[in-house]
N, C-alpha and C. Protein backbone atom coordinates (compact mmCIF):
# COMPACT_ATOMS: atom_id res chain seq x y z
N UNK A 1 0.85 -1.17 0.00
CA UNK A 1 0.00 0.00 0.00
C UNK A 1 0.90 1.24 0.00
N UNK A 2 0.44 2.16 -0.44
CA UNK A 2 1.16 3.35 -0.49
C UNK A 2 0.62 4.70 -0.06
N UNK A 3 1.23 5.87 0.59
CA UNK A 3 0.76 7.03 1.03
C UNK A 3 0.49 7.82 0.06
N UNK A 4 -0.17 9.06 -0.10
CA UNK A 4 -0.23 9.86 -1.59
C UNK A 4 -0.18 11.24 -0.80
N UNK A 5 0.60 11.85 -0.60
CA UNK A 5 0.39 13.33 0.06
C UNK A 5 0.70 14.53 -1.30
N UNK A 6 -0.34 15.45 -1.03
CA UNK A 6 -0.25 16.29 -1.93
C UNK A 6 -0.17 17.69 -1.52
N UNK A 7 0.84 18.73 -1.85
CA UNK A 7 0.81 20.13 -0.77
C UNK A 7 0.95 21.05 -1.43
N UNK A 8 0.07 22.06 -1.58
CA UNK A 8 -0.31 23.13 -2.01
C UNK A 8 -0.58 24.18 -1.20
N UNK A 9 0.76 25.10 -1.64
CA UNK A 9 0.94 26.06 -0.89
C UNK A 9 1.37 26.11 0.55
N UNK A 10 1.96 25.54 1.18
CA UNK A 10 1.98 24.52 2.54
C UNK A 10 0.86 23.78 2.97
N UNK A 11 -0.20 23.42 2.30
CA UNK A 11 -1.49 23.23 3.03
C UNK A 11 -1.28 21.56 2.60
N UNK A 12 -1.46 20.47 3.13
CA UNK A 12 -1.61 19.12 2.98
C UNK A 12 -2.74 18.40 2.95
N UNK A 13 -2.44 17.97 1.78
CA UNK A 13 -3.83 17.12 1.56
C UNK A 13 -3.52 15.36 1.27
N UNK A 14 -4.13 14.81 2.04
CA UNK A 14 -3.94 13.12 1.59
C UNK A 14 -4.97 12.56 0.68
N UNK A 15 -4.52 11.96 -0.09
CA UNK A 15 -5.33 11.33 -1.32
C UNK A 15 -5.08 9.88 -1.14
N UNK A 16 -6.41 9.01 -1.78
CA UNK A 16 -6.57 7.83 -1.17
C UNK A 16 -5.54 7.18 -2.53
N UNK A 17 -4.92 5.95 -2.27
CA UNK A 17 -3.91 5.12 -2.51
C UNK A 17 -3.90 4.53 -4.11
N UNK A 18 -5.17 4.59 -4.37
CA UNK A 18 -5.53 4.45 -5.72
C UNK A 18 -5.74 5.65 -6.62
N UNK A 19 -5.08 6.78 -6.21
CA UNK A 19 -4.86 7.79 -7.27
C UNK A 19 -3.86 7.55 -8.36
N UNK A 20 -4.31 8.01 -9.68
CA UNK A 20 -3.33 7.45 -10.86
C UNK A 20 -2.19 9.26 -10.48
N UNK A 21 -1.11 8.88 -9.85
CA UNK A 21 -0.02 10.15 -9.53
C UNK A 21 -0.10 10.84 -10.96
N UNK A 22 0.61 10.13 -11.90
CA UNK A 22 1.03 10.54 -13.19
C UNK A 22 -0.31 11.25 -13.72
N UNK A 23 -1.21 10.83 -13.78
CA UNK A 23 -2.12 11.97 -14.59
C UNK A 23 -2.87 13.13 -13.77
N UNK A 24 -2.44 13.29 -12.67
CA UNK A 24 -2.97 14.41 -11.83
C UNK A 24 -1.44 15.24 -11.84
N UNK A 25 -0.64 14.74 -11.71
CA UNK A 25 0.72 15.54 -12.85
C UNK A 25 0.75 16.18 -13.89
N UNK A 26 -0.28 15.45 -14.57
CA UNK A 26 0.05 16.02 -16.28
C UNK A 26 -1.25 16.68 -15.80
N UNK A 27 -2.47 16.81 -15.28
CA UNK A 27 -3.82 18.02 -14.84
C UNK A 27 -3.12 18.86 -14.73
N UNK A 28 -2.18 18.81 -13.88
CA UNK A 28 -1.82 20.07 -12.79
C UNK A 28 -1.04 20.86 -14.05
N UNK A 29 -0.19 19.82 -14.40
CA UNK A 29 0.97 20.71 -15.46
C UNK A 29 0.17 21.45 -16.61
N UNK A 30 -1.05 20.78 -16.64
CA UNK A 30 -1.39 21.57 -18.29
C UNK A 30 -2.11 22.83 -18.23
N UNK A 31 -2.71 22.72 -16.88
CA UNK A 31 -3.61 24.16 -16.57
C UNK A 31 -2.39 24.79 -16.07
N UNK A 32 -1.45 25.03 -15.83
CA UNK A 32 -0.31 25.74 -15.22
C UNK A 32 0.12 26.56 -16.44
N UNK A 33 0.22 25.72 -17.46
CA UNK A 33 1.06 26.01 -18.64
C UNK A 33 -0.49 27.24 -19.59
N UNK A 34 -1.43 26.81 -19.05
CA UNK A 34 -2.87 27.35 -19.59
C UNK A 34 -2.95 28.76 -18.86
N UNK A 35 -2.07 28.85 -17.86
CA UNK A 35 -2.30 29.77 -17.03
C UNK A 35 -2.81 30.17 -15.95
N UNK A 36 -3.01 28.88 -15.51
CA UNK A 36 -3.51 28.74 -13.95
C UNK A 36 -5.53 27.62 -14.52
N UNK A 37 -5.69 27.18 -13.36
CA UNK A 37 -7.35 26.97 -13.49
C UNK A 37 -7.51 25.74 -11.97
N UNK A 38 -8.64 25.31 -11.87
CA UNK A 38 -8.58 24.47 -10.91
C UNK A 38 -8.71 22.57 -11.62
N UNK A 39 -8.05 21.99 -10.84
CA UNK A 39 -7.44 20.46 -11.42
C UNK A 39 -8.02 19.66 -10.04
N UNK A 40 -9.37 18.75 -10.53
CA UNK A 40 -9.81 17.59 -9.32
C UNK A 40 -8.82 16.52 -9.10
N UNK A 41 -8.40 16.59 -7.94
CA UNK A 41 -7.20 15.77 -7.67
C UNK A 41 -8.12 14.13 -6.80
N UNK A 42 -9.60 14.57 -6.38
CA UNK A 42 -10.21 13.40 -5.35
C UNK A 42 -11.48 13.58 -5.89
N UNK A 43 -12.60 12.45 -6.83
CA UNK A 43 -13.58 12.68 -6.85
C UNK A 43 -14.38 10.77 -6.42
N UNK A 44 -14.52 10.69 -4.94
CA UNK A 44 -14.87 9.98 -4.50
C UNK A 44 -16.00 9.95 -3.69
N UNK A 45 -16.93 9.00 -3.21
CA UNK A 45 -18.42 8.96 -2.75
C UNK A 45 -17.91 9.96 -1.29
N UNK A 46 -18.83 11.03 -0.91
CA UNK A 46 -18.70 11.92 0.00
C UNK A 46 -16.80 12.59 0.43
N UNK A 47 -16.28 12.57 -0.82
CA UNK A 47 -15.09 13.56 -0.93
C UNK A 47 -14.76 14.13 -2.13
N UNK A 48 -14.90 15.38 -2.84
CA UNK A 48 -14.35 16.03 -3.57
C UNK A 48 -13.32 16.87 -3.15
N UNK A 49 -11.78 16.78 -3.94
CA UNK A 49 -10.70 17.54 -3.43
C UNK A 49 -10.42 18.37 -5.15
N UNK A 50 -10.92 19.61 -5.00
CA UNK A 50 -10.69 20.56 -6.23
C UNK A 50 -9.85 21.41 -5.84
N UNK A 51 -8.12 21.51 -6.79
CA UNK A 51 -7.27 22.77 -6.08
C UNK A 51 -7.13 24.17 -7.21
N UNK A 52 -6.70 24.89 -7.27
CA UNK A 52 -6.27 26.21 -7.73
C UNK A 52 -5.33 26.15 -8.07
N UNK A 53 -4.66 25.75 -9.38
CA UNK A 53 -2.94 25.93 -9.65
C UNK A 53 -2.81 26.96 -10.48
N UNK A 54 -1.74 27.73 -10.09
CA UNK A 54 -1.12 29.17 -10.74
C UNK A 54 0.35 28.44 -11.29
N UNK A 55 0.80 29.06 -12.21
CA UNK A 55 2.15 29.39 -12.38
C UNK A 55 2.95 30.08 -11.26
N UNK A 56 4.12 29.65 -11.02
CA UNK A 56 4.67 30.38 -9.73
C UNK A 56 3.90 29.79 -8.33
N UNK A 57 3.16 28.85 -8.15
CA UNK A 57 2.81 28.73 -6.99
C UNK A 57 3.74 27.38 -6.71
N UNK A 58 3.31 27.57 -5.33
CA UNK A 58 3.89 25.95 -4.89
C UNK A 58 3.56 24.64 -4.51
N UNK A 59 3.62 23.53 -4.94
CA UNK A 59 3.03 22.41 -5.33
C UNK A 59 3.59 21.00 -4.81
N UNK A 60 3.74 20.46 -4.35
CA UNK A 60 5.04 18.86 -4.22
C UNK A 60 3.79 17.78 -4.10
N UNK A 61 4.49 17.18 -5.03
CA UNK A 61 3.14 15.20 -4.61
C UNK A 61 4.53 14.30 -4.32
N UNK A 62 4.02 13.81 -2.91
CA UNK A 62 5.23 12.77 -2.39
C UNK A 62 4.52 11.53 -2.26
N UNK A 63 4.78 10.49 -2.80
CA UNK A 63 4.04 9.03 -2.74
C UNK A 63 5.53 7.82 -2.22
N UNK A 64 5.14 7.12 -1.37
CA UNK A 64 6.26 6.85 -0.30
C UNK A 64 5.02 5.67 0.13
N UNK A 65 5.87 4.15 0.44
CA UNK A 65 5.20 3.38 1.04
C UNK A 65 4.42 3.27 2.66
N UNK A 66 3.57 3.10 2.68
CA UNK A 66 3.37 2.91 3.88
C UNK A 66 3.83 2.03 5.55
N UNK A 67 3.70 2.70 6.45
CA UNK A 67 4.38 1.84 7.30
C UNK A 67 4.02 0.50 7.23
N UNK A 68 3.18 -0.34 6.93
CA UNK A 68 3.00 -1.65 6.77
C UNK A 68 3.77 -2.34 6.06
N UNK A 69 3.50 -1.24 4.63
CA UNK A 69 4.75 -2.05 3.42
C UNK A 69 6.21 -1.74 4.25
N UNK A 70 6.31 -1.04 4.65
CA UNK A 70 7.72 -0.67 5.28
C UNK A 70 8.69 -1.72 6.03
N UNK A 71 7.51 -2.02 6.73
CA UNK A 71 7.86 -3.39 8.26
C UNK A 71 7.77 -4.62 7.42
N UNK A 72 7.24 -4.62 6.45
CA UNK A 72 6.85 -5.90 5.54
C UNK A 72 8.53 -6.38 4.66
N UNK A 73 8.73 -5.05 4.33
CA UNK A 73 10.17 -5.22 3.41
C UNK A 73 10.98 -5.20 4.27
N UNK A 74 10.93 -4.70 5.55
CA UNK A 74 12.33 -5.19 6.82
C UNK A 74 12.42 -6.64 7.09
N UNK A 75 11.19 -7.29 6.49
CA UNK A 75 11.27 -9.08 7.02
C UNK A 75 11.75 -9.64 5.64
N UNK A 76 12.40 -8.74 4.52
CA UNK A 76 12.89 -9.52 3.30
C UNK A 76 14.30 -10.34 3.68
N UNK A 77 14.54 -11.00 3.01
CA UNK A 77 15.69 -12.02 3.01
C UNK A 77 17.15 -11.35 2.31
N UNK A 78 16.73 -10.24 1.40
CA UNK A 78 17.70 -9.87 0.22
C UNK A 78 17.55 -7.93 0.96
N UNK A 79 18.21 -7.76 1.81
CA UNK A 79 18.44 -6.49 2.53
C UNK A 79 18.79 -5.67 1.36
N UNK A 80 18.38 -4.27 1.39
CA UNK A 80 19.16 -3.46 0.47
C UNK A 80 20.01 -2.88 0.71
N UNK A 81 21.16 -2.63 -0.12
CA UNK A 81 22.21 -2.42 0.11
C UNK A 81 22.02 -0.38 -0.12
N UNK A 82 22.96 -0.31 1.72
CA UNK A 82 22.60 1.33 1.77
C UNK A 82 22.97 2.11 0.37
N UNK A 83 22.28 3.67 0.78
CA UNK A 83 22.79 4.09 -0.44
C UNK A 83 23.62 5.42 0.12
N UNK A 84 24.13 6.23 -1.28
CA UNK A 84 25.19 7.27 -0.26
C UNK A 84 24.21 8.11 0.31
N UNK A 85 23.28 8.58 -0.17
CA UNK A 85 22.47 9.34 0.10
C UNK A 85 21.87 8.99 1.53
N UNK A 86 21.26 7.64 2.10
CA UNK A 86 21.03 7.82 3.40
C UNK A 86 21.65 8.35 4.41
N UNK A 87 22.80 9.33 4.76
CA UNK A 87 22.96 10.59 5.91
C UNK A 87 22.23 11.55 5.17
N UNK A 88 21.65 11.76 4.46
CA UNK A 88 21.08 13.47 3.94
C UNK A 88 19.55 12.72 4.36
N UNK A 89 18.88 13.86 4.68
CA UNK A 89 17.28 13.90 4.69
C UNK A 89 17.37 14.44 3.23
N UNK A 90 16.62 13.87 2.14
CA UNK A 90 16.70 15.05 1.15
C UNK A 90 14.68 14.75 0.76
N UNK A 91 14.57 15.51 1.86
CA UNK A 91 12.65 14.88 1.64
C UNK A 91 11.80 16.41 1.31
């Protein structure tokens, strides 16, 4: 399973796990490039999530496994091998 966090403008919004990332990417990007408009990022039974994208505003979608999958892949057999990057937070 996976997390879907989406932040606009500092404001955070979670989207349920079955969002297609990539084409609420290409929403966001094309009204941006249009000049701003609003892009439905959640249209589910008792949740609609409609945002406002401008050019120049600020935007990040972080999709990152969940703690379940997390604890699930610590019980693998084939450990991953660190990378250089784990001392940096680069989140």
């Amino acid at each position: 399973m996976r997390v879907i966090r989406i932040i606009v403008d500092g404001r955070e919004y979670v989207l349920p796990a079955d969002q297609d990332v990539a084409g609420i990417m290409t929403r966001i990007t094309d009204q941006v490039r249009a000049g701003g408009g609003f892009v439905e990022l959640v249209d589910a039974p008792g949740r609609t999530l409609t945002v406002l994208v401008s050019p120049g505003m600020s935007l990040a979608i972080e999709v990152r496994a969940s703690e379940e999958a997390l604890r699930a892949s610590d019980l693998r057999e084939d450990p991953v091998e660190p990378s250089w990057f784990d001392p940096f937070d680069i989140t």
